[in-house]
N, C-alpha and C. Protein backbone atom coordinates (compact mmCIF):
# COMPACT_ATOMS: atom_id res chain seq x y z
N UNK A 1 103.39 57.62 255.93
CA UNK A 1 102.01 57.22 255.86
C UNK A 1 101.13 58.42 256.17
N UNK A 2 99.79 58.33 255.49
CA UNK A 2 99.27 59.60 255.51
C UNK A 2 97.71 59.33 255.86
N UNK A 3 97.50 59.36 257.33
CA UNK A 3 96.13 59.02 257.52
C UNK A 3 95.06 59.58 256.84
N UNK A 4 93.85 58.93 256.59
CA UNK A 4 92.65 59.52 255.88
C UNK A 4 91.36 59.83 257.06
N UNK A 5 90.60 60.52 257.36
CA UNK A 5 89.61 60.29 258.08
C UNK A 5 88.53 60.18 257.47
N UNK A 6 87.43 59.22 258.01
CA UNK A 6 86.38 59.42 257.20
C UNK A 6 84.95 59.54 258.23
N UNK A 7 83.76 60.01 257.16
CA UNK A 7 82.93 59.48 258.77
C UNK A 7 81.77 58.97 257.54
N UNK A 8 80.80 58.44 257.99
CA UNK A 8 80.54 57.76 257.18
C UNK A 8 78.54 57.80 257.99
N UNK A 9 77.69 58.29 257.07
CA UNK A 9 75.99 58.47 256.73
C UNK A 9 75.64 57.52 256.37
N UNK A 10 74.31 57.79 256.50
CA UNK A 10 73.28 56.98 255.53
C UNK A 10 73.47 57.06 254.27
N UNK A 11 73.33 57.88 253.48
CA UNK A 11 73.64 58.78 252.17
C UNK A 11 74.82 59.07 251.99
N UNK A 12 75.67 59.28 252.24
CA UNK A 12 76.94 60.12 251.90
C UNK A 12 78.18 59.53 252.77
N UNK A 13 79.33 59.63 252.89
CA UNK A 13 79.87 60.07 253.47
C UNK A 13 81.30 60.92 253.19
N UNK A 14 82.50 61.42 253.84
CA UNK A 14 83.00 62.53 253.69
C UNK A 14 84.56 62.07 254.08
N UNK A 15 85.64 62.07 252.99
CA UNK A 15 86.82 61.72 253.80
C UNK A 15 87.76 63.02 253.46
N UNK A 16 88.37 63.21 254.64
CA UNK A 16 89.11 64.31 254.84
C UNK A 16 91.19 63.69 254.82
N UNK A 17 91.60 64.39 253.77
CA UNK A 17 92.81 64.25 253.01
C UNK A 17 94.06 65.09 253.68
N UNK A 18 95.40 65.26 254.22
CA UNK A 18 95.96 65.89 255.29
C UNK A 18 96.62 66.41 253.62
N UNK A 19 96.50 67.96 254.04
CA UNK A 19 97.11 68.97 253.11
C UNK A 19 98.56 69.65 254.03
N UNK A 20 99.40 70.55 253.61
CA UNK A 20 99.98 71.59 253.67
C UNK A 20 99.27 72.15 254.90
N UNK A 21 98.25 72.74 255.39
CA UNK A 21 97.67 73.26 256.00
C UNK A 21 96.37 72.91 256.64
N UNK A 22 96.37 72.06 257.57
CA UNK A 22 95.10 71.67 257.93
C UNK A 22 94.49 70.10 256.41
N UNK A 23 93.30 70.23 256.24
CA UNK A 23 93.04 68.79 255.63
C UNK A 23 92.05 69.51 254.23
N UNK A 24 91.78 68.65 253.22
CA UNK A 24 91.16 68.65 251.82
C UNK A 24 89.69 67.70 252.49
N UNK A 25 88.56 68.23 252.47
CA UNK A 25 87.84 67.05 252.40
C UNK A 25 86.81 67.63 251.21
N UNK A 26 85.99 65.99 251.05
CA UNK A 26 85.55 65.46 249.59
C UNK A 26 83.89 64.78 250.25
N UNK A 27 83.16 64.55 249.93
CA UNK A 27 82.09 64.24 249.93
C UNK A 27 81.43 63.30 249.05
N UNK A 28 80.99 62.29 249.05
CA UNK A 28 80.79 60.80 247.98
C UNK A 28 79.41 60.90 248.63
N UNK A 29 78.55 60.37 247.85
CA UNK A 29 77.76 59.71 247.52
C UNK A 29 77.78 58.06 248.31
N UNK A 30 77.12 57.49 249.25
CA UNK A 30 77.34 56.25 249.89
C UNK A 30 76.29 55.19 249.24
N UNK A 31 76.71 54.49 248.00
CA UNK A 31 76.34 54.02 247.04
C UNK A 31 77.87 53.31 246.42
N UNK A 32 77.78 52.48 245.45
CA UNK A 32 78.93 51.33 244.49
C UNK A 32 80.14 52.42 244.02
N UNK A 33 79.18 53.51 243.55
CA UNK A 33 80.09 54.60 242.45
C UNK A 33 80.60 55.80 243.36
N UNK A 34 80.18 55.94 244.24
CA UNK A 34 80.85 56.84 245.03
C UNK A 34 81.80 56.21 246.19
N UNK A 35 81.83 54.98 246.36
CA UNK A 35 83.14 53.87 246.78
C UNK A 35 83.82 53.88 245.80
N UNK A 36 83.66 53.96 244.25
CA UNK A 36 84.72 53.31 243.79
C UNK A 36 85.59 54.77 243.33
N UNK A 37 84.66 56.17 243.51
CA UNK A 37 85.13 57.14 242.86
C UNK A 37 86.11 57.92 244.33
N UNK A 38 85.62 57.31 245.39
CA UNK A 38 86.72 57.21 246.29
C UNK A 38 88.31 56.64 246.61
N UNK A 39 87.85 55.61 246.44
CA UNK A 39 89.10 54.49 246.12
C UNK A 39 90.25 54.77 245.13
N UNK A 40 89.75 55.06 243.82
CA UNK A 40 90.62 55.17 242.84
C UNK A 40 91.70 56.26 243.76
N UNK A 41 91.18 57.11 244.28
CA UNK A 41 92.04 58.41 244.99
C UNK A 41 93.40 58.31 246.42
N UNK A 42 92.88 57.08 246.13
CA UNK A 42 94.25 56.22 246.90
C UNK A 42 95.28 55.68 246.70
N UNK A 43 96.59 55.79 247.30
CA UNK A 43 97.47 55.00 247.22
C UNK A 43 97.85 53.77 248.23
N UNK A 44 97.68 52.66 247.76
CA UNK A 44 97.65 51.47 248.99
C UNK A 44 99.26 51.70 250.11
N UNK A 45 100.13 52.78 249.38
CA UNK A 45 101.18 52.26 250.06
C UNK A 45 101.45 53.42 250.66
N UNK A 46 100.57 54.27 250.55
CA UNK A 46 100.44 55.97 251.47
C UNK A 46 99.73 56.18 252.73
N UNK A 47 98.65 55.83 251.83
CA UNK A 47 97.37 56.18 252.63
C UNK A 47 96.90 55.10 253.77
N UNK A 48 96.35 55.27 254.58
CA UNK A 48 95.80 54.79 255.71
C UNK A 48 94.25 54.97 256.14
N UNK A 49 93.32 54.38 256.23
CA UNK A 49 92.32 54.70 256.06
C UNK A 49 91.16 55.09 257.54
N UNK A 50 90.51 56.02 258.77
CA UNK A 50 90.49 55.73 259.64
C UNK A 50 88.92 56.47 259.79
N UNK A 51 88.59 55.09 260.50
CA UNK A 51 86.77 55.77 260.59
C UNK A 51 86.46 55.76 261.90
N UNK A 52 85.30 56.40 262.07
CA UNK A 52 84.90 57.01 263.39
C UNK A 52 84.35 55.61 263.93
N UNK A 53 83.79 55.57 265.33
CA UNK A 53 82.96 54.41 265.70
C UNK A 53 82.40 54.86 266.58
């Protein structure tokens, strides 16, 4: 399993992907299309999803 972090704006937010070396992060748009252009980038049976509070 491969945790995701995310943190999550008004506008935006940013999920960070565990690479080889330290993490990949990505930046969306916090709006319908930047959820869904997130999502697709998942695997339900990998990934793990984990937000700040």
């Amino acid at each position: 399993m491969q945790y995701i972090g995310i943190d999550i704006a008004k506008n935006s937010f940013v999920s960070a992907f565990p690479r080889d070396k330290g993490y990949s992060t990505s930046t969306y748009k916090n709006d319908l299309n930047g959820i869904k252009t997130f999502l697709v980038k998942l695997d339900k049976s990998l990934h793990h999803c984990v937000l700040e509070v």
